[in-house]
Protein backbone atom coordinates (compact mmCIF):
# COMPACT_ATOMS: atom_id res chain seq x y z
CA UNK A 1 17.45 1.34 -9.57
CA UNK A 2 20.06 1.77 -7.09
CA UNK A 3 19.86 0.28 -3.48
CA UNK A 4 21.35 2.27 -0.26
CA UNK A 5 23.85 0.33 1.56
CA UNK A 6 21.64 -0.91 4.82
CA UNK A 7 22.30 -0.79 8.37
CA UNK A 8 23.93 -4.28 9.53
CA UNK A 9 20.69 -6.75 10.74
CA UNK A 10 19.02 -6.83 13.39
CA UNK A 11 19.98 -9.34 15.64
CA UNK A 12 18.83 -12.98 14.63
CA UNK A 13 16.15 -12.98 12.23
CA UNK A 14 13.88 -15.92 13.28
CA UNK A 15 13.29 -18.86 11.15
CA UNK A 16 11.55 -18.16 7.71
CA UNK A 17 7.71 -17.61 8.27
CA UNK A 18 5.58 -19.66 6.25
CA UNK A 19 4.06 -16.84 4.60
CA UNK A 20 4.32 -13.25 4.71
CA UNK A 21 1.06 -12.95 5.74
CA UNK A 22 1.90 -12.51 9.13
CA UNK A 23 4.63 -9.84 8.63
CA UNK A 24 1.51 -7.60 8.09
CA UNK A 25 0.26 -8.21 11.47
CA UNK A 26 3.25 -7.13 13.58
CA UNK A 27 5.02 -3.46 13.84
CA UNK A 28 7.82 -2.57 15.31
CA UNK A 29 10.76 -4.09 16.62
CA UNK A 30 8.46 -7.19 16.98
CA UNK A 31 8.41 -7.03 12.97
CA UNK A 32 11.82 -6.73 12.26
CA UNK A 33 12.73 -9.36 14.61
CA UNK A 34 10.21 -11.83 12.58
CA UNK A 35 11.88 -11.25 8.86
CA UNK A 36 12.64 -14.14 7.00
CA UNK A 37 16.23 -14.40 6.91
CA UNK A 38 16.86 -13.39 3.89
CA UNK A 39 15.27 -9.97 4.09
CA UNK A 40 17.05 -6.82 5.36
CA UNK A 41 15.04 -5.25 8.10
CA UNK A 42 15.82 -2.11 6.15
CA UNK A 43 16.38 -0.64 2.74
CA UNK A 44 16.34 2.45 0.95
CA UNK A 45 16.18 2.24 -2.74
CA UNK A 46 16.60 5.16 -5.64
CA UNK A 47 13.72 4.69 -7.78
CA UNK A 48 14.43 7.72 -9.86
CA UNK A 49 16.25 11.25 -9.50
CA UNK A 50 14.85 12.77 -6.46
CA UNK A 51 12.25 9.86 -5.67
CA UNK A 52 13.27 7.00 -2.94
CA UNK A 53 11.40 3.92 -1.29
CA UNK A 54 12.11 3.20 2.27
CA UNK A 55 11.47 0.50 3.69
CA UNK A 56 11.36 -0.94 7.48
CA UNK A 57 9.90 -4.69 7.55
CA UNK A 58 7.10 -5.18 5.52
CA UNK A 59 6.04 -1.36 5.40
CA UNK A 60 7.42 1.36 1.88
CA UNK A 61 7.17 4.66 2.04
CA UNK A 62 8.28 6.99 -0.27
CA UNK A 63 10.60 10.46 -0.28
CA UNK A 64 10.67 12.65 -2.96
CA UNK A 65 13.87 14.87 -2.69
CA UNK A 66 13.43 18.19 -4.70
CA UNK A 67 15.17 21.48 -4.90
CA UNK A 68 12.80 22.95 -2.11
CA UNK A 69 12.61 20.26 0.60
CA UNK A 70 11.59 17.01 0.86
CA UNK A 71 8.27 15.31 0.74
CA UNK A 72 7.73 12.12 3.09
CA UNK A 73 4.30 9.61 2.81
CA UNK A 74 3.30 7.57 5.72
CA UNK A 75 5.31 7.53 8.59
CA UNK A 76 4.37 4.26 9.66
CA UNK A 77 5.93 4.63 13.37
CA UNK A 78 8.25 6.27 15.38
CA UNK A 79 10.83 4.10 14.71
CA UNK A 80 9.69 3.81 11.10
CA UNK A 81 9.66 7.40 10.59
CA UNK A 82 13.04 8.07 12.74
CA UNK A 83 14.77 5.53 10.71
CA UNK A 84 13.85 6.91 7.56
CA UNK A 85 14.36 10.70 8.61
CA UNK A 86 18.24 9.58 8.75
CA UNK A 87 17.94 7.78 5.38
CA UNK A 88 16.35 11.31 4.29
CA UNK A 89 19.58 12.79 6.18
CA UNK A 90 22.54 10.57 3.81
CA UNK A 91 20.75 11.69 0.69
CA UNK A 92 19.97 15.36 1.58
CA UNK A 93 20.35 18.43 3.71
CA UNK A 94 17.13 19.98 2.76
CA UNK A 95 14.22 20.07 5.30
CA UNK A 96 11.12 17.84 5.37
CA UNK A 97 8.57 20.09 4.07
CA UNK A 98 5.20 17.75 3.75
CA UNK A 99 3.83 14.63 5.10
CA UNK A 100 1.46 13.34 3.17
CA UNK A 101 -1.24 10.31 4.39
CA UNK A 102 -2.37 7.54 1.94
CA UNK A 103 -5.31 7.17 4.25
CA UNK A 104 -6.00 7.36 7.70
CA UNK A 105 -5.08 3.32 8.91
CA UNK A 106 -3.37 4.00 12.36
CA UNK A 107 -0.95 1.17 11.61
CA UNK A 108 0.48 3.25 8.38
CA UNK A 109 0.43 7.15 9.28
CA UNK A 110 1.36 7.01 13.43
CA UNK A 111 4.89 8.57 13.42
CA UNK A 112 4.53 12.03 11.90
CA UNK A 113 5.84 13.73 15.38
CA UNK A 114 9.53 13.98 14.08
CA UNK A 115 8.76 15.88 10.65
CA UNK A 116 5.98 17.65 12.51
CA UNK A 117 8.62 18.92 15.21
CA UNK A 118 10.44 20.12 12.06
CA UNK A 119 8.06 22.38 10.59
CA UNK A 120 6.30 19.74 8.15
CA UNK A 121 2.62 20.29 7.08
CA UNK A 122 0.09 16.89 6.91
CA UNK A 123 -1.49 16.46 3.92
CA UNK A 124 -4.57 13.92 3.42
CA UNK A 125 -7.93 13.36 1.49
CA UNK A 126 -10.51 15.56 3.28
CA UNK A 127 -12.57 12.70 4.78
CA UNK A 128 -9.17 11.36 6.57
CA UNK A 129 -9.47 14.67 8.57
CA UNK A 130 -12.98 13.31 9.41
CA UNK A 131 -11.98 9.59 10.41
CA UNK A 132 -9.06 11.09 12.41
CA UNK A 133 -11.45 13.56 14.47
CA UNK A 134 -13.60 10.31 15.43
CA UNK A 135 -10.87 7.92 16.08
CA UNK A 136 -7.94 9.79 17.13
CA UNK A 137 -4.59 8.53 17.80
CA UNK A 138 -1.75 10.53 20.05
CA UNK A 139 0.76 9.29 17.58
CA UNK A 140 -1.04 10.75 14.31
CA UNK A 141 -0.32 14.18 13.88
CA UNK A 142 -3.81 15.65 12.20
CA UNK A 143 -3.76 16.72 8.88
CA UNK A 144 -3.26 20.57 8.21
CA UNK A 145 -3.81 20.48 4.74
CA UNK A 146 -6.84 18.54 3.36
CA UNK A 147 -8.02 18.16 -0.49
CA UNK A 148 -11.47 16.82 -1.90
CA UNK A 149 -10.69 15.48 -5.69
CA UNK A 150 -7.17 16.31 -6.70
CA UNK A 151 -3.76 18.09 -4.99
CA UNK A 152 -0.08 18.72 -5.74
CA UNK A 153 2.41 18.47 -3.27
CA UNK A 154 5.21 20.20 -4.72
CA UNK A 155 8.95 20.83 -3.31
CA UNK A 156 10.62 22.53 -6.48
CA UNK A 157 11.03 20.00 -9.45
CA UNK A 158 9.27 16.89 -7.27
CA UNK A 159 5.96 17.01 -7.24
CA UNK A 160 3.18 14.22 -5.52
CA UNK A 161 -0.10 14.07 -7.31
CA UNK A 162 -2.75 12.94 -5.26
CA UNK A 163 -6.12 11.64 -7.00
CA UNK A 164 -9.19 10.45 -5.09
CA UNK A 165 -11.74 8.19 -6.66
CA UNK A 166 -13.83 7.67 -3.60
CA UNK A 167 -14.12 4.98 -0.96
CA UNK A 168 -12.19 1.59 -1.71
CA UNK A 169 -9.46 1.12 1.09
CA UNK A 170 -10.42 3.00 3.96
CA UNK A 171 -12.77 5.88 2.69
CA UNK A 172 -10.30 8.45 1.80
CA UNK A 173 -7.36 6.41 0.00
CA UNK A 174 -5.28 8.49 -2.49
CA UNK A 175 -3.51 7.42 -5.45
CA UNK A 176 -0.09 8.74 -5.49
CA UNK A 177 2.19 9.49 -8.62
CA UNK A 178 5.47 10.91 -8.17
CA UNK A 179 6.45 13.75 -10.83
CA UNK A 180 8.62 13.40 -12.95
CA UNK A 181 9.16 10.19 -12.69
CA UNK A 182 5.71 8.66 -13.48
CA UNK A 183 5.82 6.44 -10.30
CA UNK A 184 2.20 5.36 -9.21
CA UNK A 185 1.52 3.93 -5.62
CA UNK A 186 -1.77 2.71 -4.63
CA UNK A 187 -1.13 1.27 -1.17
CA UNK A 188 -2.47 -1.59 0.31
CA UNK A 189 -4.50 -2.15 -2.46
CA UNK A 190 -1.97 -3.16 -5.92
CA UNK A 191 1.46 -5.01 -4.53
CA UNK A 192 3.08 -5.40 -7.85
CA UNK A 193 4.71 -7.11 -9.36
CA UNK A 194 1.33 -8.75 -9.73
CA UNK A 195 -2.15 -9.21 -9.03
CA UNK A 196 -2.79 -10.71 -5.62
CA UNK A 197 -5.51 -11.96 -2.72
CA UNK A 198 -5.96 -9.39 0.00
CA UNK A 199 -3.33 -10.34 2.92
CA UNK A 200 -6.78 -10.69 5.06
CA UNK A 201 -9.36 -12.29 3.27
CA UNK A 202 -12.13 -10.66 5.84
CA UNK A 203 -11.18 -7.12 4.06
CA UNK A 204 -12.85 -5.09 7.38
CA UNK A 205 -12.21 -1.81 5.56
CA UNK A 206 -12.40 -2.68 1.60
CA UNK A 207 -14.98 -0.68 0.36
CA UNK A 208 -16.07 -3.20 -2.20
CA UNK A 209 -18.93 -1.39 -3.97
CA UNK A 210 -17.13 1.62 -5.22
CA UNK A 211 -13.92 -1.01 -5.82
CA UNK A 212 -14.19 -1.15 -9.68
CA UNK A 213 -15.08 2.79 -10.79
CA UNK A 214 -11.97 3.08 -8.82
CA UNK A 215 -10.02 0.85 -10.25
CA UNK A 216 -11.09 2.13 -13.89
CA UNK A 217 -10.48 4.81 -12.31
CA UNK A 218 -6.88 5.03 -11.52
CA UNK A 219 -5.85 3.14 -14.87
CA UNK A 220 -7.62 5.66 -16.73
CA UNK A 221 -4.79 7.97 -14.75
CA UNK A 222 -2.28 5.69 -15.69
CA UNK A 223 -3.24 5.73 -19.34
CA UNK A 224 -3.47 9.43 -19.61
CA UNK A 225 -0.50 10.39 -17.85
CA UNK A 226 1.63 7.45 -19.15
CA UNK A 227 2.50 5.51 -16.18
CA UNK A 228 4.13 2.48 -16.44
CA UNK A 229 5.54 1.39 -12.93
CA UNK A 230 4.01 0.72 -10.22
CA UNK A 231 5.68 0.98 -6.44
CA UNK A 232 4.50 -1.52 -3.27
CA UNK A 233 3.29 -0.42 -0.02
CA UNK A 234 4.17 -3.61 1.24
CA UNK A 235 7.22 -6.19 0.46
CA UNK A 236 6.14 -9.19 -2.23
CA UNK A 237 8.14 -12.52 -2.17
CA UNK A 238 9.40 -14.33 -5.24
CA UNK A 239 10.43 -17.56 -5.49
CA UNK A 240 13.11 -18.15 -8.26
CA UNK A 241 14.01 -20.98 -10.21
CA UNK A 242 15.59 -22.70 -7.26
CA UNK A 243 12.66 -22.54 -5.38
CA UNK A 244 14.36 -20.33 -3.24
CA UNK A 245 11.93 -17.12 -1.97
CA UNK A 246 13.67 -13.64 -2.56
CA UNK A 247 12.64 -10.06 -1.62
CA UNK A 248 11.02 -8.48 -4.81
CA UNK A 249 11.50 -5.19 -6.38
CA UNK A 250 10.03 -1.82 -4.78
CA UNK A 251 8.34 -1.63 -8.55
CA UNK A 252 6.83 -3.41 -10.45
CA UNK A 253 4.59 -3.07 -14.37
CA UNK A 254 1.35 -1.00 -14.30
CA UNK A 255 -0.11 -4.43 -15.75
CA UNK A 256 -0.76 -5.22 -11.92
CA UNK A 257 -3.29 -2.67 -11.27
CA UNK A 258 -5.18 -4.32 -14.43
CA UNK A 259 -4.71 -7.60 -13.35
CA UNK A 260 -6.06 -6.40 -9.30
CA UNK A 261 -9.45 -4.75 -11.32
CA UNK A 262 -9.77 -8.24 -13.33
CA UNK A 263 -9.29 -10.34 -9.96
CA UNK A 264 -12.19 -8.54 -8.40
CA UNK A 265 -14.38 -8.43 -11.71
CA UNK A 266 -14.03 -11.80 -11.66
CA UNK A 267 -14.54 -12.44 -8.34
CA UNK A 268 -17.76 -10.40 -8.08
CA UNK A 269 -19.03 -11.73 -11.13
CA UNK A 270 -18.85 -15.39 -9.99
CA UNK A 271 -20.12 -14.73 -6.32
CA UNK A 272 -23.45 -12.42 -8.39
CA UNK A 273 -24.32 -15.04 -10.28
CA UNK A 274 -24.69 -17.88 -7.62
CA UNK A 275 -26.88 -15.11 -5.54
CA UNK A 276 -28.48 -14.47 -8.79
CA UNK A 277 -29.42 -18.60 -8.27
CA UNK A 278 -30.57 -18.44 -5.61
CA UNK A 279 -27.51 -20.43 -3.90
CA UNK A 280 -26.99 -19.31 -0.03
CA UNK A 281 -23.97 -17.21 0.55
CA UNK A 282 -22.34 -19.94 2.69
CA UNK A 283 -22.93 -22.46 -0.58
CA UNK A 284 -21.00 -20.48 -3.11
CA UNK A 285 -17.88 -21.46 -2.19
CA UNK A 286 -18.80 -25.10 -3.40
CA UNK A 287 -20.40 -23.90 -6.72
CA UNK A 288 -17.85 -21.39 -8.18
CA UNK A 289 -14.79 -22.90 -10.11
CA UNK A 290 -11.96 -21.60 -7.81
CA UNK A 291 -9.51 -22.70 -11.09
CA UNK A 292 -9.07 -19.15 -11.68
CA UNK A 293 -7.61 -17.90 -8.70
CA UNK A 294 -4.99 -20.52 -8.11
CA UNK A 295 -2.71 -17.90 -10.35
CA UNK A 296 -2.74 -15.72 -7.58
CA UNK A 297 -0.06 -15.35 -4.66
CA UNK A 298 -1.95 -15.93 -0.97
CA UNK A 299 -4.38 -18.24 -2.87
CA UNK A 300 -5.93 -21.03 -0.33
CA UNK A 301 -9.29 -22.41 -0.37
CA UNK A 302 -9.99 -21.47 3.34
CA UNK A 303 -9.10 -17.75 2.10
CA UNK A 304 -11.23 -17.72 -0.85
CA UNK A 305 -14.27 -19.07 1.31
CA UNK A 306 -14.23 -16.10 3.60
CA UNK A 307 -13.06 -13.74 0.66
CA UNK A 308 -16.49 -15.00 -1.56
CA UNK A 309 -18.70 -14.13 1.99
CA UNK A 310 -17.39 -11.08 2.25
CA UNK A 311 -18.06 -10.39 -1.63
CA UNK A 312 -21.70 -11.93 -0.63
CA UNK A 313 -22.56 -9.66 1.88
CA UNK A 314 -21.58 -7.02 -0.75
CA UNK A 315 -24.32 -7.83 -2.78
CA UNK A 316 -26.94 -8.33 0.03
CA UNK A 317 -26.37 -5.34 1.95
CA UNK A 318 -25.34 -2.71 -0.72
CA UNK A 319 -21.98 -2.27 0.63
């Protein structure tokens, strides 16, 4: 993997957050501002011929660069999406050809305008359309090309599969794999290089009931079509032997999408059988052995108790 020479920082990064948590709350210049200090506010990295990650604080997006034009997903901002249309610009000449939506969250899809003042078409899972049209947003260009199961974005030899398995973040997330190079991106929902708990523990748009056909789901993709890496929507920190956090990877092994299913088996498992007890949702938290999920980065006990609620209400409401 090779890694674009970035632009020089940003001013003063502020002091190292305590967790990266809170890099997912802020955009902008605000975001940037608020890396630890040993994160570049930017980076481009080659994944593979003709496919790139960009990234601009804690948001990745992808470009695939083929012999037709380029192909851009989420365009997080107007700065996001200006920054990485000169990224686009040092690797290629060719025009942006599609802009394609992982779903239809404001805070990754709101700065399409440049690629749309280019000639770009928006591409998205039928039912973003939909949320768009009720909640629209003057900085999200509607999509003006919209699938229902499966679609191919294709620019020459780079192709973007999309796949939808139904509600799970948002109702009309797609899973992404770059062609050729077997890259699969499932954002917001699998940060390799591992399993993880959800950045917000309240998960106000996790649709929880259809979470594990969809997550058999997309591994039954990955089996079939052979995919082996992983790419993040989002940055992950290491820590390394020195205790010292780093900036991980773009990629990471398709064993985290396993270990995300197994997290939430587990997790739904454990909160079902304390309902199945008869034990009040706000009592679970005190029966279930929360052993398990120490393994996982963002564990905290406060987390887990308003993760397991949320997973209770599952189960008493249907949803």
């Amino acid at each position: 993997m090779d890694i674009l020479p970035s632009p020089s920082f940003l001013g003063r990064a502020l002091a190292r957050l305590a967790g990266v948590a809170l890099l997912a709350c802020l955009s902008g210049a605000a975001l940037a501002q608020a890396l630890p200090s040993f994160i570049q506010p930017q980076q481009t990295e080659r994944l593979a011929d003709g496919t790139y990650a960009f990234r601009q604080g804690a948001y990745r997006s992808l470009f695939l660069v083929g012999d037709r034009g380029v192909i851009v997903t989420d365009p997080v901002s107007p700065t996001f999406a200006a920054a990485m249309r000169r990224e686009i610009a040092r690797v290629t000449d060719q025009p942006v050809r599609y802009v394609v939506y992982s779903h239809s969250h404001w805070d990754r899809i709101a700065g399409g305008g440049i690629f749309r003042d280019e000639g770009a078409k928006f591409v998205a899972q039928e039912r973003c359309a939909q949320n768009l049209k009720e909640t629209p947003n003057p900085l999200v260009v509607p999509p003006d090309i919209t699938y229902r199961d499966h679609y191919q974005v294709k620019v020459g030899n780079q192709t973007l599969e999309l796949h939808y398995f139904g509600p799970s973040l948002d109702t009309c997330l797609s899973v992404m794999v770059a062609q050729p190079a077997k890259l699969m991106m499932i954002v917001g929902l699998v940060n390799p290089p591992q399993a993880s708990i959800p950045w917000n523990p309240t998960v106000p748009d996790y649709q929880l009931w259809n979470f594990l056909p969809f997550f058999r789901a997309a591994e039954d993709l990955a089996a079939r079509e052979g995919i082996q890496t992983l790419v993040g929507g989002y940055i992950s920190i290491g820590s390394g032997a020195d205790g010292k956090p780093f900036l991980q990877p773009a990629t990471g092994p398709i064993a985290a999408l396993h270990g995300q299913r197994e997290f939430w088996e587990r997790l739904f498992g454990d909160v079902k059988a304390q309902l199945d007890a008869g034990v009040p949702p706000r009592a679970i938290i005190r029966k279930i052995d929360l052993a398990p999920y120490q393994q996982y980065p963002r564990y905290s006990e406060r987390s887990m108790e308003i993760l397991v609620r949320r997973v209770a209400s599952r189960y008493t409401t249907g949803r």
